[in-house]
Each structure stands twice: as C-alpha cells, then as structure tokens.
C-alpha atoms as a PDB file:
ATOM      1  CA  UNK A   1     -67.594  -0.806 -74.493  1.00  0.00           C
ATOM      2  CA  UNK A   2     -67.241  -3.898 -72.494  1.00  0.00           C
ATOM      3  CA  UNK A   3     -63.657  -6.132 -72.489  1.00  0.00           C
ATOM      4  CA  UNK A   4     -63.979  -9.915 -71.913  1.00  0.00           C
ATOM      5  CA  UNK A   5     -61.064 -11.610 -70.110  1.00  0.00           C
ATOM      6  CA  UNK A   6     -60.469 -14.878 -72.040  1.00  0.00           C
ATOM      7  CA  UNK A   7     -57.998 -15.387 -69.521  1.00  0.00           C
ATOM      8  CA  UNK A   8     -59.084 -18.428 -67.402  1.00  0.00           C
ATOM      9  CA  UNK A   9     -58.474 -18.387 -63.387  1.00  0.00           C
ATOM     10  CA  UNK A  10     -56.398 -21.395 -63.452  1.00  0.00           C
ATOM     11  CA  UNK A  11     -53.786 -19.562 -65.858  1.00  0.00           C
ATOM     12  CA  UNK A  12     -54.094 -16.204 -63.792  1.00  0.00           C
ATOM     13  CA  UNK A  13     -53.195 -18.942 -60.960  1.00  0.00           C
ATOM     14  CA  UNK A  14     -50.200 -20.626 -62.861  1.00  0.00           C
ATOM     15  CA  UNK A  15     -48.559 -16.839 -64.143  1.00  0.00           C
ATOM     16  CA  UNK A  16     -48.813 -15.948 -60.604  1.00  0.00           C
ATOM     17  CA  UNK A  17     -47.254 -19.273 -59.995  1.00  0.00           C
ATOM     18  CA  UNK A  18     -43.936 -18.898 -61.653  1.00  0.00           C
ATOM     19  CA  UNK A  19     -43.800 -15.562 -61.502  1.00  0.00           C
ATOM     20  CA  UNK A  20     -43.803 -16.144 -57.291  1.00  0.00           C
ATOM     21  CA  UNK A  21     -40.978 -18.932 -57.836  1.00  0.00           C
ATOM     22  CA  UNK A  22     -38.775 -16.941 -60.044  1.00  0.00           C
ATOM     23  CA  UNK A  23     -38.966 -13.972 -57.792  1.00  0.00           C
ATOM     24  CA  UNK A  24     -38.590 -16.068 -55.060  1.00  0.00           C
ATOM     25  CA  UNK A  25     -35.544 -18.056 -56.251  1.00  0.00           C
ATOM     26  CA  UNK A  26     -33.771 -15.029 -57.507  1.00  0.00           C
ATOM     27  CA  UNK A  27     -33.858 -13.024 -54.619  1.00  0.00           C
ATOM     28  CA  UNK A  28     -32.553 -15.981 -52.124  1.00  0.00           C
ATOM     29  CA  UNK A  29     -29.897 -17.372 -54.754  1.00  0.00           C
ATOM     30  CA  UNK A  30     -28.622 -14.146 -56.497  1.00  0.00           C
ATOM     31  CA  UNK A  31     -29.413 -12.118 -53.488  1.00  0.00           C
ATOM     32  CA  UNK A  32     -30.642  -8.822 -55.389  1.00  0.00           C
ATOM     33  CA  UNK A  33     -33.261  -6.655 -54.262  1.00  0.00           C
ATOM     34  CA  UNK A  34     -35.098  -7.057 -58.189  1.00  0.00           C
ATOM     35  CA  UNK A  35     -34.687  -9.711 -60.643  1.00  0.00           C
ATOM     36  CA  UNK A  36     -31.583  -9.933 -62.139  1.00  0.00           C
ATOM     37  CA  UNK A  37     -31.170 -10.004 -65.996  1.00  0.00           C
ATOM     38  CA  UNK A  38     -30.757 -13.175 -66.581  1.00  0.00           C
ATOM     39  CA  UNK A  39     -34.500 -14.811 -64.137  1.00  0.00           C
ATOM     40  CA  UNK A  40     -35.854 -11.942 -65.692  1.00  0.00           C
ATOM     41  CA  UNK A  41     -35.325 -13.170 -69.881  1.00  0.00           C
ATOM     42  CA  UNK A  42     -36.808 -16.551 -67.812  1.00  0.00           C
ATOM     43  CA  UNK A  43     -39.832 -15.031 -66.488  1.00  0.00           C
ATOM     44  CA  UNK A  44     -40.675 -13.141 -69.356  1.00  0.00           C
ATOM     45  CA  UNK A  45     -40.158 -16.253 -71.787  1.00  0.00           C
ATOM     46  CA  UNK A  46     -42.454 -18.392 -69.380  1.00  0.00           C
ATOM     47  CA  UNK A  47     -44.909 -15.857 -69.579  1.00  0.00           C
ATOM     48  CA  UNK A  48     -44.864 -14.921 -73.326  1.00  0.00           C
ATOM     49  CA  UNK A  49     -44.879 -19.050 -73.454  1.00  0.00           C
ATOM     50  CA  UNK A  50     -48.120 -19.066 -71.266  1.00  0.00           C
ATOM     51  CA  UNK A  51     -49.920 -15.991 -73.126  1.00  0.00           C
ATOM     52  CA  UNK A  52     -48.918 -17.690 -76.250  1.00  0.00           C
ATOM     53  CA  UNK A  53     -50.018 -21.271 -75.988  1.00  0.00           C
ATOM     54  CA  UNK A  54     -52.126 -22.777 -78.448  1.00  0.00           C
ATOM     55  CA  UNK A  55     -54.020 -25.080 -75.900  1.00  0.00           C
ATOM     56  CA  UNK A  56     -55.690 -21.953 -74.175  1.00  0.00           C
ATOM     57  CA  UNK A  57     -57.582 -22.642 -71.479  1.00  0.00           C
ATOM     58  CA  UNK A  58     -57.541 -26.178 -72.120  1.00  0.00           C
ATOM     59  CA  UNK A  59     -53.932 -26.439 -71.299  1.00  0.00           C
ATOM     60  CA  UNK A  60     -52.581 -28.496 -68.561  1.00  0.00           C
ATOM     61  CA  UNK A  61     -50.008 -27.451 -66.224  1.00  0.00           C
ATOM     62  CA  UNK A  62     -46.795 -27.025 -68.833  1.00  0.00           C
ATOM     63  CA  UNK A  63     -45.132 -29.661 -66.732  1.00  0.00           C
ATOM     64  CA  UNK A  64     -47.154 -31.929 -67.554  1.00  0.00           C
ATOM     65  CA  UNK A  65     -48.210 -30.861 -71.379  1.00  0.00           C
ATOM     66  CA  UNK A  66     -47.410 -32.762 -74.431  1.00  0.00           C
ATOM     67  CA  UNK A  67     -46.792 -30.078 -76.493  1.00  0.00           C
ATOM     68  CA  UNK A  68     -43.253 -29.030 -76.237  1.00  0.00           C
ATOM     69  CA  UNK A  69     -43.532 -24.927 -76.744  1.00  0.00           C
ATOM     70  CA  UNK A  70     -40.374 -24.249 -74.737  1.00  0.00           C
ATOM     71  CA  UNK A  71     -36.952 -23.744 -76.284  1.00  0.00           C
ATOM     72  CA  UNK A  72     -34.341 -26.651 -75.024  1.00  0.00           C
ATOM     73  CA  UNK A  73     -31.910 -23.943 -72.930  1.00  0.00           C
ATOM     74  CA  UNK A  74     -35.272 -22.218 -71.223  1.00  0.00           C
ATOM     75  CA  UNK A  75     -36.592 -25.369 -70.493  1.00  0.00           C
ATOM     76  CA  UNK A  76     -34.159 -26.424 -69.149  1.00  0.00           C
ATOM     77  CA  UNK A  77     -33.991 -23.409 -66.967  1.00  0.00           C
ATOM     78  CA  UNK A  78     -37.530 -22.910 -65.923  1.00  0.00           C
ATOM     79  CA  UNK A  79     -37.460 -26.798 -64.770  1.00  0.00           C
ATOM     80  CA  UNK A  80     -34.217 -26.099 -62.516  1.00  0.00           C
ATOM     81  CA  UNK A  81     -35.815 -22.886 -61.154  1.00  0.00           C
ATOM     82  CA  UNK A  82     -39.362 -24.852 -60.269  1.00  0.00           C
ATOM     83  CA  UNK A  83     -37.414 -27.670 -58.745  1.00  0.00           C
ATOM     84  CA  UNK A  84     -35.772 -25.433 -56.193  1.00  0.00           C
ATOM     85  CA  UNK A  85     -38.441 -23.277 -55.850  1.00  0.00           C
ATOM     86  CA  UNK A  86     -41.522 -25.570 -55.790  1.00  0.00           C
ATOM     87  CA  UNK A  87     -40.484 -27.851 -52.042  1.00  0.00           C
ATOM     88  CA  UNK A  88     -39.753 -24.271 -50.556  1.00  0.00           C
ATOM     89  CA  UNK A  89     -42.944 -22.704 -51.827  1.00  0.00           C
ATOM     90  CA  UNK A  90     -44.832 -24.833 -49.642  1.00  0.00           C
ATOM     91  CA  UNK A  91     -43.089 -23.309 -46.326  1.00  0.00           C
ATOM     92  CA  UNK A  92     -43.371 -19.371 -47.717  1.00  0.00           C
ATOM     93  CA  UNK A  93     -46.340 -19.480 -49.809  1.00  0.00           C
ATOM     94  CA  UNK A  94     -48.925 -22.297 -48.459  1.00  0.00           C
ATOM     95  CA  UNK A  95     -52.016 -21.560 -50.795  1.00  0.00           C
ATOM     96  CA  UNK A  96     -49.940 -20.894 -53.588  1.00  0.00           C
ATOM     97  CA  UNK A  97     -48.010 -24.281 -53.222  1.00  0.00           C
ATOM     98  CA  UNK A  98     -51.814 -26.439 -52.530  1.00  0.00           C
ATOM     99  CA  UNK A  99     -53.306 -24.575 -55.463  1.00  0.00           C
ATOM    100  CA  UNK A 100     -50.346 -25.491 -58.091  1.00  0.00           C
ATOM    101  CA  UNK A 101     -50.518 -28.850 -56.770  1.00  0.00           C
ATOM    102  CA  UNK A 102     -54.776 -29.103 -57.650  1.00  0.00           C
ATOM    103  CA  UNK A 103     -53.667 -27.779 -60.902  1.00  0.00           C
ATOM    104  CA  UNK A 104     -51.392 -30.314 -61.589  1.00  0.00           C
ATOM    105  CA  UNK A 105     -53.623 -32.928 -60.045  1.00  0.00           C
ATOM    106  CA  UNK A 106     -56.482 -31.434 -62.496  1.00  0.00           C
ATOM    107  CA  UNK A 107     -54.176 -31.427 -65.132  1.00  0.00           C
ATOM    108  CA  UNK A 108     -53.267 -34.707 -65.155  1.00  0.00           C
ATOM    109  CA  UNK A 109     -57.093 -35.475 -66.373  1.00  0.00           C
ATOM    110  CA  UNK A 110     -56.771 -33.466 -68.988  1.00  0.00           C
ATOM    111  CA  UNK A 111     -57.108 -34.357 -72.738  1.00  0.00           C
ATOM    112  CA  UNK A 112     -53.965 -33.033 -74.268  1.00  0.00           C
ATOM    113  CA  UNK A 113     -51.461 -34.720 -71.131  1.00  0.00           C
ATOM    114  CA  UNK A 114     -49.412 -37.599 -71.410  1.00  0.00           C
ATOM    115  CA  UNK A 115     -46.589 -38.962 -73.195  1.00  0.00           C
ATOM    116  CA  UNK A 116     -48.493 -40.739 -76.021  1.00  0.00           C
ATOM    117  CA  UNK A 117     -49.581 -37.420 -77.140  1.00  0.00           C
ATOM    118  CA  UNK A 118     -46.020 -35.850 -77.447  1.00  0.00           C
ATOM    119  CA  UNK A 119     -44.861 -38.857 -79.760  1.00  0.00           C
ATOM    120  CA  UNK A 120     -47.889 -39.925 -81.291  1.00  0.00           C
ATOM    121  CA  UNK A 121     -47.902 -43.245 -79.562  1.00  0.00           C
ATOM    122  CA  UNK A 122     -51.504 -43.080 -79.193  1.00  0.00           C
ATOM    123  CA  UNK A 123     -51.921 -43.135 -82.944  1.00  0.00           C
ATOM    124  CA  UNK A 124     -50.077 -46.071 -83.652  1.00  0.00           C
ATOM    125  CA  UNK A 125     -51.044 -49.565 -84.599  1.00  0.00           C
ATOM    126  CA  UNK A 126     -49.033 -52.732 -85.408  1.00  0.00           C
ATOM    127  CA  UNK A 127     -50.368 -54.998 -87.991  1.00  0.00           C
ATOM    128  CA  UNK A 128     -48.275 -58.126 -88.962  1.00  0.00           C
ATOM    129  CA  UNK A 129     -45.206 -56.448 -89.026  1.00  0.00           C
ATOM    130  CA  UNK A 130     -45.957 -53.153 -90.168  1.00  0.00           C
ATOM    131  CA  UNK A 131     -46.352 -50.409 -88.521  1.00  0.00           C
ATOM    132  CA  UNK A 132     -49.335 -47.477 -89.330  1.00  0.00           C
ATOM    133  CA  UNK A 133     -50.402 -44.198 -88.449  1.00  0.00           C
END
C-alpha cells in the first residue's frame, strides 16, 4: 500500500519554521533546557493551525493570509514570538531565515493575500450612493 504526502514542501518549510523560532525563543528567554508549558500550547496551536488550514497548499505565509484562523490571545502571541525570533534567525539559522523570507516574497503573489480579501473590499462597488456586494 502506498501513502501520498499531500503535504507541500513549502509547509514542511514553514512548520519547521516556527517550530525553529519557538524553540529558539524559549530556550534564550525562559532559559529551559525543553519548551516550557506555556511556548509549548503556542507551538502546538500554530501547528494544529497549519495542519488545519482550509487554504492547503495554496496558503500563503499566515502572516500574510487573509483568512484570520488564529484565536486573538495566540495571535497575538505567535506574532510577538516571530518578531523576536525572526531578526535573530538570520544570525543562527541563515537558510532557514532566506527560505521564510522567499516564502513570504512568494506569498505575497498569491491569490488568497491581501487586505481586500479579509474585509471583502474587493467585492465592493459604489453606485450613486449605495453601496453593493
């Protein structure tokens, strides 16, 4: 019996990703040899987030997605965690750093990215006044 992977390179790339920077900022802000409980409930939230998006391959980056998956309190989180991880990734992990960048360059072509998309501004048209969807 043969398995098929459905999972794309580019989202192997982006688990390894923040799984790197939450490692990475645990151990040099909480200074513990594993990852304490609380950047543990945040990596496994970003990944169940990443196994569980409805995009699929198609997805961009999730910093730059329209689709708002994340709960306000872990997204909050995650986005203070890549912050301070992300300018120091570049020193410690070089080809992790230039990859996540090309994905988020990529990304930034795709289809479901942008603002418009998150509010529906693409959708919208004024006529005289009034305003349809």
């Amino acid at each position: 019996m043969c398995v098929v992977n459905t999972d794309s390179a580019r989202l192997r790339r982006e688990r390894k990703t923040i799984d790197t920077m939450v490692r990475f900022y645990c151990h040099s802000l909480h200074r513990s040899g594993s990852l304490c409980p609380d950047c543990e409930s945040h990596l496994a939230y970003a990944m169940a987030r990443l196994d569980q998006c409805r995009l699929g391959d198609q997805k961009p980056t999730c910093g730059r997605c329209a689709v708002s998956c994340y709960q306000a309190a872990n997204r909050l989180a995650i986005q203070h965690i890549i912050r301070w991880a992300m300018p120091r990734l570049a020193w410690r992990y070089p080809w992790l750093y230039l990859s996540a960048k090309w994905d988020e360059f990529s990304s930034s072509q795709s289809k479901y990215c942008g603002k418009g998309h998150a509010t529906g501004m693409d959708k919208v048209s004024y006529k005289q006044g009034s305003v349809t969807r």
